[in-house]
PDB file of N, CA and C in Angstrom:
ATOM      1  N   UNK A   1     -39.919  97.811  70.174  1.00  0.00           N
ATOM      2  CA  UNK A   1     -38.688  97.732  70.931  1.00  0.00           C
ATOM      3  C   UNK A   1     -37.951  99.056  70.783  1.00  0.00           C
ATOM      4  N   UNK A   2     -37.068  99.630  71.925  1.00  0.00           N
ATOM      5  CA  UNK A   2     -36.879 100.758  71.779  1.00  0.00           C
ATOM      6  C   UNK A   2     -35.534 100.444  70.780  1.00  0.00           C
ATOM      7  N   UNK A   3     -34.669 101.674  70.402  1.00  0.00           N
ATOM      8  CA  UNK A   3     -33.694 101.804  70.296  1.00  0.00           C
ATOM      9  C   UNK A   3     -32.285 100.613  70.917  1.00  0.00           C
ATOM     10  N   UNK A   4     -31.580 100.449  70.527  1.00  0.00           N
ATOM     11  CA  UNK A   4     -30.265  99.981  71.549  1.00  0.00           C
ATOM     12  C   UNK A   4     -29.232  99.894  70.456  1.00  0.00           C
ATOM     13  N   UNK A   5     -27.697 100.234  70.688  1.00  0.00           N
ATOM     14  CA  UNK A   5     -26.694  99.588  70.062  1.00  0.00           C
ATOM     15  C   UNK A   5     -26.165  98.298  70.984  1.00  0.00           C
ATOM     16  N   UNK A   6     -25.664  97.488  70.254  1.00  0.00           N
ATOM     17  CA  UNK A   6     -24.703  95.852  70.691  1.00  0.00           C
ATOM     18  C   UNK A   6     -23.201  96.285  70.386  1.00  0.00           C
ATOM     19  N   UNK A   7     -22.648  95.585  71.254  1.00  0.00           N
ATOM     20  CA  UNK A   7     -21.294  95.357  70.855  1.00  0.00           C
ATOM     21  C   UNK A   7     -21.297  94.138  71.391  1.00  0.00           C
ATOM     22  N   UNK A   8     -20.230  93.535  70.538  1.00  0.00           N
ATOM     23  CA  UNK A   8     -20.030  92.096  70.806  1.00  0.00           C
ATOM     24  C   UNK A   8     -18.293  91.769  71.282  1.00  0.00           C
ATOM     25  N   UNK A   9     -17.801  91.337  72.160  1.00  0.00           N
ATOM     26  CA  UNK A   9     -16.574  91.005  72.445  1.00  0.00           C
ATOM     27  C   UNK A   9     -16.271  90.339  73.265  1.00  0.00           C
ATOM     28  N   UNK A  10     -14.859  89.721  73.480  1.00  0.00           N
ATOM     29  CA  UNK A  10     -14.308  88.591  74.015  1.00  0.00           C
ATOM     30  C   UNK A  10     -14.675  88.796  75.625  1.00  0.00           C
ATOM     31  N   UNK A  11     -14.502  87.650  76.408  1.00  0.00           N
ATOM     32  CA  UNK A  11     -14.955  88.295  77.541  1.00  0.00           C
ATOM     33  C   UNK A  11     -13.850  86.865  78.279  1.00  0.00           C
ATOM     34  N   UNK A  12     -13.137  86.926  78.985  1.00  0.00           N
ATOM     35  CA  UNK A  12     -12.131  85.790  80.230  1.00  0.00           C
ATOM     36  C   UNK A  12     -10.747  85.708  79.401  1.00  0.00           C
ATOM     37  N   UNK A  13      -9.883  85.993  80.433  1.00  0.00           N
ATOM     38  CA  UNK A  13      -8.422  85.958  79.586  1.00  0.00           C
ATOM     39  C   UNK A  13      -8.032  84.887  78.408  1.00  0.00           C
ATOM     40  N   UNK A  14      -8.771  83.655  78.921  1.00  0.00           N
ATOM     41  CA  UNK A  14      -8.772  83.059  77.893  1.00  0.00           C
ATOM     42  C   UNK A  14      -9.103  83.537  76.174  1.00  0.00           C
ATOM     43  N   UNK A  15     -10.214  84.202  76.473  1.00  0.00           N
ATOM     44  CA  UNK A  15     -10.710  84.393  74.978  1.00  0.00           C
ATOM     45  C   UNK A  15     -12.271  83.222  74.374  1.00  0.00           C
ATOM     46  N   UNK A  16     -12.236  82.315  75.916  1.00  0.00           N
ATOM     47  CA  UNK A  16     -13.505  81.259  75.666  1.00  0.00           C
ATOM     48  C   UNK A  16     -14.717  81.777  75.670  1.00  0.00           C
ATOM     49  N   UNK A  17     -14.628  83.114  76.222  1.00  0.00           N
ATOM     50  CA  UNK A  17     -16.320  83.735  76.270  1.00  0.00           C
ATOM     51  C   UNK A  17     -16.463  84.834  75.222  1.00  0.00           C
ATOM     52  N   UNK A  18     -18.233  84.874  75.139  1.00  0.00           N
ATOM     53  CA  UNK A  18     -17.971  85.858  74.115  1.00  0.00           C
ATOM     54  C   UNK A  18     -19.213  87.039  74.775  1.00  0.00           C
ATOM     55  N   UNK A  19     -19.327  87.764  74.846  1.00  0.00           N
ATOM     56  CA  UNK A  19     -20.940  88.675  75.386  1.00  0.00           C
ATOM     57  C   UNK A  19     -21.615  89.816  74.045  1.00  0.00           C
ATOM     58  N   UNK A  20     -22.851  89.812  73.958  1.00  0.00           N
ATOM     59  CA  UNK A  20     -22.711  90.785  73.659  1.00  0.00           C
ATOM     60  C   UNK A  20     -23.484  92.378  74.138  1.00  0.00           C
ATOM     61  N   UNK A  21     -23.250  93.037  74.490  1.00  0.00           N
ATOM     62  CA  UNK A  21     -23.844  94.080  75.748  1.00  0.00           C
ATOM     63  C   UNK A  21     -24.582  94.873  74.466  1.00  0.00           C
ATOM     64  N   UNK A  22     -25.791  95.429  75.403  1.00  0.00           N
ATOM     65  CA  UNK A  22     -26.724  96.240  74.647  1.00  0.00           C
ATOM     66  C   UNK A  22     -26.797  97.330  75.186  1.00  0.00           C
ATOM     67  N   UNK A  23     -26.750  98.865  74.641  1.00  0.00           N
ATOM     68  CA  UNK A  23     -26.648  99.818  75.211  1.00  0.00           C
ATOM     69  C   UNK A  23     -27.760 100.931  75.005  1.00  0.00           C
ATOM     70  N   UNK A  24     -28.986 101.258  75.096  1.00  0.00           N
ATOM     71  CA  UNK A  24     -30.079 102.098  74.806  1.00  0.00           C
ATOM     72  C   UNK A  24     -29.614 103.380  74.129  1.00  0.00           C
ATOM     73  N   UNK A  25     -29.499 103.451  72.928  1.00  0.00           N
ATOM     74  CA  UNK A  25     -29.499 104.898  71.895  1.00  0.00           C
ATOM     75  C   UNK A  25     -29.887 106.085  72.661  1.00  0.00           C
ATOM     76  N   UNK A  26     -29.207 107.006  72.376  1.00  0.00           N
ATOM     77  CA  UNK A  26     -29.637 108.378  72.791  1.00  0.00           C
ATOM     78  C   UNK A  26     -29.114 108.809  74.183  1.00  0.00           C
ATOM     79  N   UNK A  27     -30.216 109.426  75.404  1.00  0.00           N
ATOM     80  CA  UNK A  27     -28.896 110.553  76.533  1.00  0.00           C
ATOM     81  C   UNK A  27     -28.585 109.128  77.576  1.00  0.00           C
ATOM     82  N   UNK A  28     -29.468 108.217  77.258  1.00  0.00           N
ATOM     83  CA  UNK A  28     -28.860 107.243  77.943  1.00  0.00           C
ATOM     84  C   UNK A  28     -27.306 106.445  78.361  1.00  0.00           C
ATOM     85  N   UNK A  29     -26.521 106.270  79.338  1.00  0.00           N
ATOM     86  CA  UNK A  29     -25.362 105.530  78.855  1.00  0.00           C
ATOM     87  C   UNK A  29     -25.550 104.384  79.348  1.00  0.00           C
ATOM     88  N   UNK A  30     -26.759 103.736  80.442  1.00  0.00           N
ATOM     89  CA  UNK A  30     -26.585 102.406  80.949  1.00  0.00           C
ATOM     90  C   UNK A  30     -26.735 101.201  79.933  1.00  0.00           C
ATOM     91  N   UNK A  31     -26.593  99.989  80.265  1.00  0.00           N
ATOM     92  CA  UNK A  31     -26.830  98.836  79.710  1.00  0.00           C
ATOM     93  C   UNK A  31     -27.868  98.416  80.170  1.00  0.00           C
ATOM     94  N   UNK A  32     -28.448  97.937  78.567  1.00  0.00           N
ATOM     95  CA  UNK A  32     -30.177  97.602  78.736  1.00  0.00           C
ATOM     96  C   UNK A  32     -29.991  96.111  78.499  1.00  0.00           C
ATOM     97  N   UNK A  33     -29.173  95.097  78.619  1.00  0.00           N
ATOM     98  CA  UNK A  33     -28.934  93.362  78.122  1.00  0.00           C
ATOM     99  C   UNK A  33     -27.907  93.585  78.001  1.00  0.00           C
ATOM    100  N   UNK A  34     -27.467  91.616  78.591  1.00  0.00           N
ATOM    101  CA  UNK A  34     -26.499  91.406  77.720  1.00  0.00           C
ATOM    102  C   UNK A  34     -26.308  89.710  77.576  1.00  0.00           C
ATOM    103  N   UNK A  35     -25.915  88.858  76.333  1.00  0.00           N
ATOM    104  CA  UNK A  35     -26.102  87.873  76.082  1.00  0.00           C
ATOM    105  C   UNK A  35     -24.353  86.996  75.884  1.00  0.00           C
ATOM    106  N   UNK A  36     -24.010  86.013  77.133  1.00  0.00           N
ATOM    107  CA  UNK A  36     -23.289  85.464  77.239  1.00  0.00           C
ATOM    108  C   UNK A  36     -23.192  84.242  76.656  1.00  0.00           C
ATOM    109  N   UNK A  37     -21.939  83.739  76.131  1.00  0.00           N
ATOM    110  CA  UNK A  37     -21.689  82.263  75.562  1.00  0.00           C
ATOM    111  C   UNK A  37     -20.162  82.177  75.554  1.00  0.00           C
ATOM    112  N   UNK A  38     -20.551  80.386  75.687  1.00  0.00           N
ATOM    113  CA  UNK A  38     -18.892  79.980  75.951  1.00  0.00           C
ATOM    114  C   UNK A  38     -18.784  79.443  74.572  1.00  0.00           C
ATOM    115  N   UNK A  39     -17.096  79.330  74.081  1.00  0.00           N
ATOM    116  CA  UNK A  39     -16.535  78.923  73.016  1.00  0.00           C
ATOM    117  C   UNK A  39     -15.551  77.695  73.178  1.00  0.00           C
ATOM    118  N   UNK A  40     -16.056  76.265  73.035  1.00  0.00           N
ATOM    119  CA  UNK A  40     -14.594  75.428  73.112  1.00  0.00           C
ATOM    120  C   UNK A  40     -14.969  74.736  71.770  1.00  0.00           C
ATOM    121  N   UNK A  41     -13.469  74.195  70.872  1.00  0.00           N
ATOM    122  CA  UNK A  41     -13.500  73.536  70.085  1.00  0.00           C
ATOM    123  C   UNK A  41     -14.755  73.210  68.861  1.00  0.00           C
ATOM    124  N   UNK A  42     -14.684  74.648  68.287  1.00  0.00           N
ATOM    125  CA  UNK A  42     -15.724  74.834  67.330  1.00  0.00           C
ATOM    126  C   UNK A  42     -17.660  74.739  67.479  1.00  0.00           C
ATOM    127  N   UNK A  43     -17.575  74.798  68.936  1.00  0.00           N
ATOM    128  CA  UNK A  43     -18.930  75.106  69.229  1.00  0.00           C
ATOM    129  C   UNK A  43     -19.294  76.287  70.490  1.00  0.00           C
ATOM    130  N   UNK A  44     -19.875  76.796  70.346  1.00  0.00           N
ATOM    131  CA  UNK A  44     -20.630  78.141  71.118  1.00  0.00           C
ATOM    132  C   UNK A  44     -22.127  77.637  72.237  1.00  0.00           C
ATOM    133  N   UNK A  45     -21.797  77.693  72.996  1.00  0.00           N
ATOM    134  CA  UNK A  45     -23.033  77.690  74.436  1.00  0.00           C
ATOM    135  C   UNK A  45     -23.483  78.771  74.883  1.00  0.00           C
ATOM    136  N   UNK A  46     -24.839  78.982  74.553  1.00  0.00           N
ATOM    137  CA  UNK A  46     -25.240  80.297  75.135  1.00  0.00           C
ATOM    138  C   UNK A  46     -25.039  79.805  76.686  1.00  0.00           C
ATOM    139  N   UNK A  47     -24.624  80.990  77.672  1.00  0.00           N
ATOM    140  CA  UNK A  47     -24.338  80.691  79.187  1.00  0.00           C
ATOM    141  C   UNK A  47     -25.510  81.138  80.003  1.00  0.00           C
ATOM    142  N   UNK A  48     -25.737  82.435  79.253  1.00  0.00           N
ATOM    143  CA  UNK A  48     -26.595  83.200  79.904  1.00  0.00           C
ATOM    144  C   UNK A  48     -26.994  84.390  79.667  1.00  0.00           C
ATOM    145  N   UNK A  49     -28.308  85.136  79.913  1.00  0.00           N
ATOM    146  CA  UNK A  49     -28.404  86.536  78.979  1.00  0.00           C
ATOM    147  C   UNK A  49     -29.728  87.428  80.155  1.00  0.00           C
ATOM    148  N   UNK A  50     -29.591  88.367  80.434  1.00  0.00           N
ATOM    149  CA  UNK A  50     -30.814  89.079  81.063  1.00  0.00           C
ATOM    150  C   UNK A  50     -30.871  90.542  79.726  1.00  0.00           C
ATOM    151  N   UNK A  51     -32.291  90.912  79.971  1.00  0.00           N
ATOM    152  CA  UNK A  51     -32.418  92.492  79.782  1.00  0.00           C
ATOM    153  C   UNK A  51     -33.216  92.975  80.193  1.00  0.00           C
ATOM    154  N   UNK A  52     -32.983  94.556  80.701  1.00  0.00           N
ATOM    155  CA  UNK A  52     -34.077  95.544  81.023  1.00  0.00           C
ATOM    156  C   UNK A  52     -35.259  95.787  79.951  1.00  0.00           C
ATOM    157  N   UNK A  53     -35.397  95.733  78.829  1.00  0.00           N
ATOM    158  CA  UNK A  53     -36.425  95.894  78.008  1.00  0.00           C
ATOM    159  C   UNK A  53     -36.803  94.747  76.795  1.00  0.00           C
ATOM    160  N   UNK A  54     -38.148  94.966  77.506  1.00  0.00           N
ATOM    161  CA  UNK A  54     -38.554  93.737  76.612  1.00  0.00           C
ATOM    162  C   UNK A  54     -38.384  93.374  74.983  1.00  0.00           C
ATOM    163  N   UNK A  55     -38.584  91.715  74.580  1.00  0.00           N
ATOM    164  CA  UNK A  55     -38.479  91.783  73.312  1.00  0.00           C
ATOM    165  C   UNK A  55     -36.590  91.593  73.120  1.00  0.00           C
ATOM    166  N   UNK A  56     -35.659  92.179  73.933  1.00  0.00           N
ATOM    167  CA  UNK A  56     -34.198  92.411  73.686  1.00  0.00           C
ATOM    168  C   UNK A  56     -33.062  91.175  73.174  1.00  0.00           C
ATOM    169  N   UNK A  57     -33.603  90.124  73.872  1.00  0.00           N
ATOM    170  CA  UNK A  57     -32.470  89.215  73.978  1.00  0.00           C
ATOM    171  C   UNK A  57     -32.835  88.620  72.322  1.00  0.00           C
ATOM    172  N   UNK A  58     -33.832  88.284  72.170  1.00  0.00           N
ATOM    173  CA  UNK A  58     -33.353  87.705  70.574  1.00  0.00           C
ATOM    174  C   UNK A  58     -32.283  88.561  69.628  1.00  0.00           C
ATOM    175  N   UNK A  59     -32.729  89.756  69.984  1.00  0.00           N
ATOM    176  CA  UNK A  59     -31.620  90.513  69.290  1.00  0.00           C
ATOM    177  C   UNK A  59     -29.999  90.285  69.260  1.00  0.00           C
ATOM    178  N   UNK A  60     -30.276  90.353  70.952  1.00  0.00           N
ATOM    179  CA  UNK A  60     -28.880  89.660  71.616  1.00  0.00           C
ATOM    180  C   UNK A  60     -28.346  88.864  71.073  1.00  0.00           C
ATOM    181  N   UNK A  61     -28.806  87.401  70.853  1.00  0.00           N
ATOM    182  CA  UNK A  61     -28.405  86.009  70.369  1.00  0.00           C
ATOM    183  C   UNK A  61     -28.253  86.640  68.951  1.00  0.00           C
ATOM    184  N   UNK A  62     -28.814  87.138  68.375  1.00  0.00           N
ATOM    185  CA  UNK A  62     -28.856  87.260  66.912  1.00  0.00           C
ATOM    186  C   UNK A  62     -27.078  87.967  66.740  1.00  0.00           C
ATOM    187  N   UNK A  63     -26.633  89.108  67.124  1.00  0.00           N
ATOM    188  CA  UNK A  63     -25.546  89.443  67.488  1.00  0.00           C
ATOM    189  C   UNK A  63     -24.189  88.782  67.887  1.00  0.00           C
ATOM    190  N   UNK A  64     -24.726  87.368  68.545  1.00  0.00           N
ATOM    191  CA  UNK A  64     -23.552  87.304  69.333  1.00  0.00           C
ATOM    192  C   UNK A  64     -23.675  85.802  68.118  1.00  0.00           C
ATOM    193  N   UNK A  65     -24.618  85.205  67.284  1.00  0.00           N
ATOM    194  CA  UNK A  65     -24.999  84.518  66.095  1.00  0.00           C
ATOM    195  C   UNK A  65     -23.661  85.001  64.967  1.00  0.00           C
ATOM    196  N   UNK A  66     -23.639  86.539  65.000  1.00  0.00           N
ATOM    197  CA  UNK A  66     -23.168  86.957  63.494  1.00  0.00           C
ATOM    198  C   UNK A  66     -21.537  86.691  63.701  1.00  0.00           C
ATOM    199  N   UNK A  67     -21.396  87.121  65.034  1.00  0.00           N
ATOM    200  CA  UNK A  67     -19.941  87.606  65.884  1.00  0.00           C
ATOM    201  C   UNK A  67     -19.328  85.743  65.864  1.00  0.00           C
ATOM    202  N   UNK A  68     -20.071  85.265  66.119  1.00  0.00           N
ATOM    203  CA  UNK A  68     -19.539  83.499  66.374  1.00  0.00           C
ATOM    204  C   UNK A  68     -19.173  83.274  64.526  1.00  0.00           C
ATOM    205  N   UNK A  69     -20.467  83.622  63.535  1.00  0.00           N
ATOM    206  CA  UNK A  69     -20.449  82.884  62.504  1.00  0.00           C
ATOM    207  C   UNK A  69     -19.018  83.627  61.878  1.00  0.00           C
ATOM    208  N   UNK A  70     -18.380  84.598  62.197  1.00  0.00           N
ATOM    209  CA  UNK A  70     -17.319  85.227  61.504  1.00  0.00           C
ATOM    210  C   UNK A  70     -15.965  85.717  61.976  1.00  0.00           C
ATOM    211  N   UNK A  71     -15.670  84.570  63.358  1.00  0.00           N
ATOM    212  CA  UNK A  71     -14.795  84.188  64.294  1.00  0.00           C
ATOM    213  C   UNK A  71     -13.646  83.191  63.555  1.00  0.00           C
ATOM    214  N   UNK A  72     -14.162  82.574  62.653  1.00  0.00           N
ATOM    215  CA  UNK A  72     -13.358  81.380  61.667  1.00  0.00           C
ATOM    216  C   UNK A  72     -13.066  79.977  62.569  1.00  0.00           C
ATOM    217  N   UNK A  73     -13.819  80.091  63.785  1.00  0.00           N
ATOM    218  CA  UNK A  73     -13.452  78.683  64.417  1.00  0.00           C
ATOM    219  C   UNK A  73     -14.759  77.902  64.610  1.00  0.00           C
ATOM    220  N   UNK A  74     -15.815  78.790  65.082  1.00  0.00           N
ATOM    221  CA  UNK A  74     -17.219  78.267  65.379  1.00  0.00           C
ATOM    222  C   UNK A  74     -18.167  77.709  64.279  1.00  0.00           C
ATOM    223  N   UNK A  75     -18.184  76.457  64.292  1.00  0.00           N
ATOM    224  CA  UNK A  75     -19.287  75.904  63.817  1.00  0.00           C
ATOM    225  C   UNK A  75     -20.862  75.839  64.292  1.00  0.00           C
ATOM    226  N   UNK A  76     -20.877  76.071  65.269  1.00  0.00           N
ATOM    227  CA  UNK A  76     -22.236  75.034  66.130  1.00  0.00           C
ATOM    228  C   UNK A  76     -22.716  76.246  67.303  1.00  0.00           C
ATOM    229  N   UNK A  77     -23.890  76.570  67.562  1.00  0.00           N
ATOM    230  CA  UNK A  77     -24.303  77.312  68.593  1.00  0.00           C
ATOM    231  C   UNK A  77     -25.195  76.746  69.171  1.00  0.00           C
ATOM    232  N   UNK A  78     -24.720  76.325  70.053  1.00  0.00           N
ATOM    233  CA  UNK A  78     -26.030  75.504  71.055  1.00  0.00           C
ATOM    234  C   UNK A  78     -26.981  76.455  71.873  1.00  0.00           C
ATOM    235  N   UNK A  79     -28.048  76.421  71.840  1.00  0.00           N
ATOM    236  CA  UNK A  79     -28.647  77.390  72.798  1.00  0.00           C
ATOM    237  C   UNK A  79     -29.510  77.009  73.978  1.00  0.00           C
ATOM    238  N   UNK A  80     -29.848  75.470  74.023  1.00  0.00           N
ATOM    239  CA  UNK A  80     -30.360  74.472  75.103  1.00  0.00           C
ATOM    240  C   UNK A  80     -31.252  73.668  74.493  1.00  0.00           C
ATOM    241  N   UNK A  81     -32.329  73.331  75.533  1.00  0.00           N
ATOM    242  CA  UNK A  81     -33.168  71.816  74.894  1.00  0.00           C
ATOM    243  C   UNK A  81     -34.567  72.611  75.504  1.00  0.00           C
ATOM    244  N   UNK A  82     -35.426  71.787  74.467  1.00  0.00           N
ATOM    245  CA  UNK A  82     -36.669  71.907  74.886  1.00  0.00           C
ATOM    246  C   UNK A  82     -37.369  71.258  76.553  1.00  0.00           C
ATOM    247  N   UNK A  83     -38.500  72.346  76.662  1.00  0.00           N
ATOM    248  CA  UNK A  83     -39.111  71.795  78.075  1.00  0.00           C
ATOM    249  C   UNK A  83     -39.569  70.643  78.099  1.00  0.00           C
ATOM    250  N   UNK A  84     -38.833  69.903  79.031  1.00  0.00           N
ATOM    251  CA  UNK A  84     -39.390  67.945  79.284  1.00  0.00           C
ATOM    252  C   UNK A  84     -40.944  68.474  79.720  1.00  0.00           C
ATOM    253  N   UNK A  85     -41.630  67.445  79.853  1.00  0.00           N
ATOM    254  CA  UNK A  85     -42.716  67.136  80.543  1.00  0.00           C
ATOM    255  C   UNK A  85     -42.581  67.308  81.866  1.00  0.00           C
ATOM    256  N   UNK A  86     -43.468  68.168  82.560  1.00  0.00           N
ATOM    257  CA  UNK A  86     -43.356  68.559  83.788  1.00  0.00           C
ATOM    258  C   UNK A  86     -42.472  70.026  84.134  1.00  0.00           C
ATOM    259  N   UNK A  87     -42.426  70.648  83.296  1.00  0.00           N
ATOM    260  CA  UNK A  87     -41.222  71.550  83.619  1.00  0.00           C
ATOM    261  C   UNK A  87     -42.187  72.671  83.543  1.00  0.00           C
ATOM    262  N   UNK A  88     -41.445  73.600  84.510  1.00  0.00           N
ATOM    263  CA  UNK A  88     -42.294  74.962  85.499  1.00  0.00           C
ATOM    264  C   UNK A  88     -42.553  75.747  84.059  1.00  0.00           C
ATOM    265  N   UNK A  89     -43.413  76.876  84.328  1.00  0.00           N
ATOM    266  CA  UNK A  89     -43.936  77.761  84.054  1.00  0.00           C
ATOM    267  C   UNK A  89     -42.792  78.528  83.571  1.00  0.00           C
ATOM    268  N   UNK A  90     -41.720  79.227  84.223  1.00  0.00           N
ATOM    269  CA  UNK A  90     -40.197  79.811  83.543  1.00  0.00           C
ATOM    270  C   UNK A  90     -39.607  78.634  82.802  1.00  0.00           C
ATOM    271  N   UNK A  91     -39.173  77.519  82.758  1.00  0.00           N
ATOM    272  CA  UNK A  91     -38.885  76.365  81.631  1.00  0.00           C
ATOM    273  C   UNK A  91     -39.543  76.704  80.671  1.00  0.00           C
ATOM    274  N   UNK A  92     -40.767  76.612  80.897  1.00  0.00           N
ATOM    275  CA  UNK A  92     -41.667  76.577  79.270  1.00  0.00           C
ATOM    276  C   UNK A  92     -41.295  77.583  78.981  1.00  0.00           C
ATOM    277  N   UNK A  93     -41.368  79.009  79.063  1.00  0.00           N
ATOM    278  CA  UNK A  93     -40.990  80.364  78.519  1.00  0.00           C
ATOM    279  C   UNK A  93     -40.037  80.389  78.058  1.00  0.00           C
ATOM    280  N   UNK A  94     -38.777  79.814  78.879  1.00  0.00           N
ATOM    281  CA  UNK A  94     -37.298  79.536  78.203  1.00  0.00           C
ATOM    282  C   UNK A  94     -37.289  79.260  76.849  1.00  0.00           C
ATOM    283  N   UNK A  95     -38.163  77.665  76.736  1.00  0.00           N
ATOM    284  CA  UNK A  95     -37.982  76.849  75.538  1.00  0.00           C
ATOM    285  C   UNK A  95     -38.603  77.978  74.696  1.00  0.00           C
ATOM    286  N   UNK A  96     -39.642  78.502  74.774  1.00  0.00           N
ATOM    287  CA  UNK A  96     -40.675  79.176  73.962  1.00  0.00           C
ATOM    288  C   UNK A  96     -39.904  80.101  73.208  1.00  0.00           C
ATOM    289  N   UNK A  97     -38.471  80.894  74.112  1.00  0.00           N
ATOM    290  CA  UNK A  97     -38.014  81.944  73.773  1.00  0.00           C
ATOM    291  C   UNK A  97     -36.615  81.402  72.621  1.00  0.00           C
ATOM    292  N   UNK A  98     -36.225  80.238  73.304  1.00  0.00           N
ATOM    293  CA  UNK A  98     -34.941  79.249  72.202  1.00  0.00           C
ATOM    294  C   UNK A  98     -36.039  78.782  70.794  1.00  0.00           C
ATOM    295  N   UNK A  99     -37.573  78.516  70.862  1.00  0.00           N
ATOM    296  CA  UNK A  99     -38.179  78.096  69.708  1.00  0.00           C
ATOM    297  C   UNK A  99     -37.729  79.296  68.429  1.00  0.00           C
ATOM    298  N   UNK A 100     -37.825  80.359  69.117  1.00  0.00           N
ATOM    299  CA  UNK A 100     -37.783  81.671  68.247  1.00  0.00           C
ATOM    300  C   UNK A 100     -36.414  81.242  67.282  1.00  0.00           C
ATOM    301  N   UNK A 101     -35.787  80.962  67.493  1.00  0.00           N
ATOM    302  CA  UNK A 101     -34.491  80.286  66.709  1.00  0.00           C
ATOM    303  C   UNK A 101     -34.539  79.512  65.714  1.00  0.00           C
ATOM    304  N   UNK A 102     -35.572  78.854  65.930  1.00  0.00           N
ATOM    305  CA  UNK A 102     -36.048  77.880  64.970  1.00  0.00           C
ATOM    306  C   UNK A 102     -35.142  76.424  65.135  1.00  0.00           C
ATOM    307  N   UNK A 103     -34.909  75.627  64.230  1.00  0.00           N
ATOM    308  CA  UNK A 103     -34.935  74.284  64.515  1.00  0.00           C
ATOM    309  C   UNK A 103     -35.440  73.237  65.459  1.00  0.00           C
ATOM    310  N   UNK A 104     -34.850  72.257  65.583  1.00  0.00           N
ATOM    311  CA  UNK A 104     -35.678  71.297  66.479  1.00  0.00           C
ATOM    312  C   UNK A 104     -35.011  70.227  67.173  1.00  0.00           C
ATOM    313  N   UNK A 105     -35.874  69.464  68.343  1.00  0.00           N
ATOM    314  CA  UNK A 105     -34.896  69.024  69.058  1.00  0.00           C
ATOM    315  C   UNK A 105     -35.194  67.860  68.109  1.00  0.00           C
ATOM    316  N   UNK A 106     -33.657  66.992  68.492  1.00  0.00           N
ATOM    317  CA  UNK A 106     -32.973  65.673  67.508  1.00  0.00           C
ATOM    318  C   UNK A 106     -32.550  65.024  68.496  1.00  0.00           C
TER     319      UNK A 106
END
């Protein structure tokens, strides 16, 4: 994986979102990812996350993981559910990519 710095910060006047943008090290200035989640009442929803280079977004979550755990309100980060039976080819990859997280569905 190449290079990138994260920053992590609030994102809707509220203060309910959180992102955290990835920026490729060196003469580069564009954004290579970035990993969105909502915040209500002590739990965190990942919303949504793309990146230009592969391998990126776990990083992402991992970031926007540290930024939630040291917020003083967030308990809980939900990141979705595993692929039902029958679910496409991008589903399965999804789940495959939330397995990386570890735990399990309950």
């Amino acid at each position: 994986m190449e290079a990138f710095r994260a920053q992590v910060t609030e994102a809707g006047a509220d203060g309910l979102g959180i992102v955290a943008l990835a920026r490729a090290r060196g003469g580069e200035s564009r954004h290579t990812g970035f990993a969105y989640a909502i915040r209500w009442k002590g739990w965190a929803y990942w919303a949504s996350g793309a990146t230009l280079v592969d391998d990126l977004q776990h990083a992402l979550q991992w970031e926007l993981i540290r930024a939630l755990r040291c917020d003083g309100e967030t308990r809980h980060y939900e990141i979705g559910h595993d692929a039902p039976n029958g679910a496409s080819e991008k589903e399965r990859g999804i789940a495959h990519f939330k397995a990386g997280f570890g735990g399990r569905l309950v």
